[in-house]
C-alpha atoms as a PDB file:
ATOM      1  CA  UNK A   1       7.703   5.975  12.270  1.00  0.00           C
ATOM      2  CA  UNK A   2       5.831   6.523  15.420  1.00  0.00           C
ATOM      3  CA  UNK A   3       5.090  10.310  16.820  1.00  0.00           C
ATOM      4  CA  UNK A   4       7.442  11.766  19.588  1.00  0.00           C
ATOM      5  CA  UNK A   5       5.351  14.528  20.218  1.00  0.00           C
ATOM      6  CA  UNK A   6       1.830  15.595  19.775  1.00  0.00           C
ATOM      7  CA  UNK A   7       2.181  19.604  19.692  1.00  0.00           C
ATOM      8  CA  UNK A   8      -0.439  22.046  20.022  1.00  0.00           C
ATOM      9  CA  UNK A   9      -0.224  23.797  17.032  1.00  0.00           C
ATOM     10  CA  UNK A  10      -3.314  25.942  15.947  1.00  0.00           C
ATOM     11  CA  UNK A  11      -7.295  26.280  16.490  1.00  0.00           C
ATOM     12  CA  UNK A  12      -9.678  24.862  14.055  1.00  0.00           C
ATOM     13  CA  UNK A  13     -10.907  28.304  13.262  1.00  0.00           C
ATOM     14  CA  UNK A  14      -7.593  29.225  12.472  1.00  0.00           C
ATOM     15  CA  UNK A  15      -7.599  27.147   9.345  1.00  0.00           C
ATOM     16  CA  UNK A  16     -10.528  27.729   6.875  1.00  0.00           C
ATOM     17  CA  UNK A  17     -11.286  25.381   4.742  1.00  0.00           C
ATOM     18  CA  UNK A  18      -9.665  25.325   1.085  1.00  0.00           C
ATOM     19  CA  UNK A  19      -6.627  27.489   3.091  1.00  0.00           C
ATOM     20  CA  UNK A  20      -3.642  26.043   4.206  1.00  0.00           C
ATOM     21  CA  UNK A  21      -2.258  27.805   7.715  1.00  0.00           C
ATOM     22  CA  UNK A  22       1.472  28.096   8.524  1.00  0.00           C
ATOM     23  CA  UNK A  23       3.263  27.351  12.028  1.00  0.00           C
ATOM     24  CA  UNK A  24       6.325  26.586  13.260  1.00  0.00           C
ATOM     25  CA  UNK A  25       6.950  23.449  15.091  1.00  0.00           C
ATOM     26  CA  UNK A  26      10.530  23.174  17.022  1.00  0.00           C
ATOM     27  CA  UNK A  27      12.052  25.619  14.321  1.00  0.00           C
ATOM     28  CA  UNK A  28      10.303  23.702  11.313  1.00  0.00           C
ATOM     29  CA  UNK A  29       7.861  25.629   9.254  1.00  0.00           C
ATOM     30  CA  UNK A  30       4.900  23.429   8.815  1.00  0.00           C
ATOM     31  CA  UNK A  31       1.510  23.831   6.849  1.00  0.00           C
ATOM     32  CA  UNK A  32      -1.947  22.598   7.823  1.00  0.00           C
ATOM     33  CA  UNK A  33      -4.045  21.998   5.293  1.00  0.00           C
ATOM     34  CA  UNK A  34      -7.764  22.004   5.415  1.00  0.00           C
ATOM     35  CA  UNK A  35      -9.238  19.868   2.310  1.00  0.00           C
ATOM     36  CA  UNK A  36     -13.269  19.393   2.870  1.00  0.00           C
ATOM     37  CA  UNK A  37     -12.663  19.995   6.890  1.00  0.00           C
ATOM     38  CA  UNK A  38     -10.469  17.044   7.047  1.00  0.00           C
ATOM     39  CA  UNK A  39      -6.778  18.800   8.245  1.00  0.00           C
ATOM     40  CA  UNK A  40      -3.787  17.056   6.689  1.00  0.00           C
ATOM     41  CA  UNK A  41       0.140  18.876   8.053  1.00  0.00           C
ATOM     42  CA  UNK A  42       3.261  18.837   5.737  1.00  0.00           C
ATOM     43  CA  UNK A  43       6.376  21.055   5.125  1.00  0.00           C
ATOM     44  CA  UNK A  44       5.378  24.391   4.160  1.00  0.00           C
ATOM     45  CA  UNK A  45       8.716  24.576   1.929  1.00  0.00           C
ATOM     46  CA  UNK A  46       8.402  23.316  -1.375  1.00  0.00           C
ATOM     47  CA  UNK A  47      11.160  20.597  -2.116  1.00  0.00           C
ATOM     48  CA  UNK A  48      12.105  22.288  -6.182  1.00  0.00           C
ATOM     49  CA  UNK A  49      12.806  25.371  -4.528  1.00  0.00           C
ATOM     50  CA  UNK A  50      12.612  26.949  -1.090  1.00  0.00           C
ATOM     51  CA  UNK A  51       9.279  29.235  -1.158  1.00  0.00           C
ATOM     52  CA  UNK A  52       6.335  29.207   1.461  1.00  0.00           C
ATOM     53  CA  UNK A  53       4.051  27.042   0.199  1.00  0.00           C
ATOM     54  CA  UNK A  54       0.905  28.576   2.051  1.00  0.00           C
ATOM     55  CA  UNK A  55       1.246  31.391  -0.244  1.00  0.00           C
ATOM     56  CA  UNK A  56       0.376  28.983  -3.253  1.00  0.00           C
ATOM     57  CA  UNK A  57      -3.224  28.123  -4.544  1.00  0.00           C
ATOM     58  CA  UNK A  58      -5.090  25.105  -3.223  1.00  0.00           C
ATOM     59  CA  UNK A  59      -7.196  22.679  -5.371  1.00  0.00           C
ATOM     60  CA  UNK A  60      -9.241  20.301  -3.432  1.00  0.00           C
ATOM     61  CA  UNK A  61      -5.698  18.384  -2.364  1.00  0.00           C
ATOM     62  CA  UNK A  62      -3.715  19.949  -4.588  1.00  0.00           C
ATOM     63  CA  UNK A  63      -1.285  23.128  -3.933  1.00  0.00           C
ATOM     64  CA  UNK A  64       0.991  24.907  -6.183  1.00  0.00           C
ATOM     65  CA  UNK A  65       3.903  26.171  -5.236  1.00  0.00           C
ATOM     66  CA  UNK A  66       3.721  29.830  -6.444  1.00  0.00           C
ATOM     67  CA  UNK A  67       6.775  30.173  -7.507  1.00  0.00           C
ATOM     68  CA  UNK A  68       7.506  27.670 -10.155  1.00  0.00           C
ATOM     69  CA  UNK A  69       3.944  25.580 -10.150  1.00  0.00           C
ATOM     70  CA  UNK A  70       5.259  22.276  -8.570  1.00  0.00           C
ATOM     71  CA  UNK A  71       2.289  20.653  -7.378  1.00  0.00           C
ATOM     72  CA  UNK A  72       2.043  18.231  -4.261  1.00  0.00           C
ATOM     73  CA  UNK A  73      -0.636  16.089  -2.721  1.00  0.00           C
ATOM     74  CA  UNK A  74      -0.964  18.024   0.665  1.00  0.00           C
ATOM     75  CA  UNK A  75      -2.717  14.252   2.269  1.00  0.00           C
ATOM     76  CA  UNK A  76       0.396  12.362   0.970  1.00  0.00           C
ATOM     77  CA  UNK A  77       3.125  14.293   0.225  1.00  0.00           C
ATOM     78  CA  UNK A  78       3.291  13.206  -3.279  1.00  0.00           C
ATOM     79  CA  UNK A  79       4.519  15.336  -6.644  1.00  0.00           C
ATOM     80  CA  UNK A  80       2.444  15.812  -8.906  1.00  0.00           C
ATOM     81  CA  UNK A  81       4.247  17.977 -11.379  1.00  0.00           C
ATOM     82  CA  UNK A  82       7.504  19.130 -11.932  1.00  0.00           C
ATOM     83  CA  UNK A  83       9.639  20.879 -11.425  1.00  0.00           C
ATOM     84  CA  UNK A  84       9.691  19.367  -7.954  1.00  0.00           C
ATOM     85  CA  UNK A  85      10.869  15.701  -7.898  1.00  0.00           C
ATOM     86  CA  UNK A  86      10.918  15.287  -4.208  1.00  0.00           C
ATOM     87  CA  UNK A  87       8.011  14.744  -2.194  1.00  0.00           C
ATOM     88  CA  UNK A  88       6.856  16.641   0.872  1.00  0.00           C
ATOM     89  CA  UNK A  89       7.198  15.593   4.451  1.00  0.00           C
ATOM     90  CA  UNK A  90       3.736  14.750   5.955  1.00  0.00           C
ATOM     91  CA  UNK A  91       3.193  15.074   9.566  1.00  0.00           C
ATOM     92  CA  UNK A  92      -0.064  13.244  10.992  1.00  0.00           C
ATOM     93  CA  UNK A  93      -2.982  15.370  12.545  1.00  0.00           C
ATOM     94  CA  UNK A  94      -5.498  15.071  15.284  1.00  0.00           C
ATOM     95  CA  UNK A  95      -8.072  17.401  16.823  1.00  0.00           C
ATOM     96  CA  UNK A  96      -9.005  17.100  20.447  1.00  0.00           C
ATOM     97  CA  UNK A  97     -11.770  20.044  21.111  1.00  0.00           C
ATOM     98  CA  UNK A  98     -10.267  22.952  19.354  1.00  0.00           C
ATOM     99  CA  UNK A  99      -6.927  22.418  18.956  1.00  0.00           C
ATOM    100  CA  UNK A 100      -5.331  20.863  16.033  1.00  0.00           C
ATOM    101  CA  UNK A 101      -2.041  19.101  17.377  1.00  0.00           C
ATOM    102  CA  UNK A 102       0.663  18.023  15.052  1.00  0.00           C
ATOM    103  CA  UNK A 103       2.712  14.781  15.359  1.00  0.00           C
ATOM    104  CA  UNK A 104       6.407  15.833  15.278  1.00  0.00           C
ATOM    105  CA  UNK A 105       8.860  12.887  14.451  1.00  0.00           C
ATOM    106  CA  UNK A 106      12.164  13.518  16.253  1.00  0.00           C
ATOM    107  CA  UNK A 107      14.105  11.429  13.855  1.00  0.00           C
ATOM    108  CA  UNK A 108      12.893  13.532  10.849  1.00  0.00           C
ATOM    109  CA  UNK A 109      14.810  16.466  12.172  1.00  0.00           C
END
């Protein structure tokens, strides 16, 4: 599905890398995800139960949720353990000098 929006969302310095870095886009609470200085953006709710995500431990491109240990793919989305069974919404990312924009999906929402 194509992006409705590109939408400012943080600085690059904002996000160190290994960290993940919540926001809120249009209500949503989203996480950006820096893996090796590439930036990745999904949910920051985990999909088992709802718990901020950022507050979880991050693997290379792995983060548990830390409140049951559901693990997700932060590039993909994907589950990688239970309990979650549900994967994460992924959001696509771009940089353009400083500023890391998000690309919000209207028909997500």
């Amino acid at each position: 599905m194509a992006v409705s929006e590109w939408v400012p969302a943080a600085r690059v310095g904002d996000v160190a890398p290994g960290e993940g870095f919540l926001v809120e886009i249009n209500g949503q609470p989203i996480a950006i995800w820096n893996v090796d200085g590439q930036l990745y953006a999904t949910s920051d709710v985990c999909t088992h139960e709802e718990t901020s995500l950022v507050d979880g431990d991050l693997w290379d491109n792995v983060i548990e949720c830390p409140l049951h240990g559901a693990q997700f793919d932060v590039r993909t989305g994907e589950v990688l353990s239970l309990p979650a069974i549900f994967p994460l919404p992924t959001y696509e990312v771009k940089v353009e000098g400083d500023t890391i924009y998000v690309g919000w999906r209207d028909a997500d929402h």
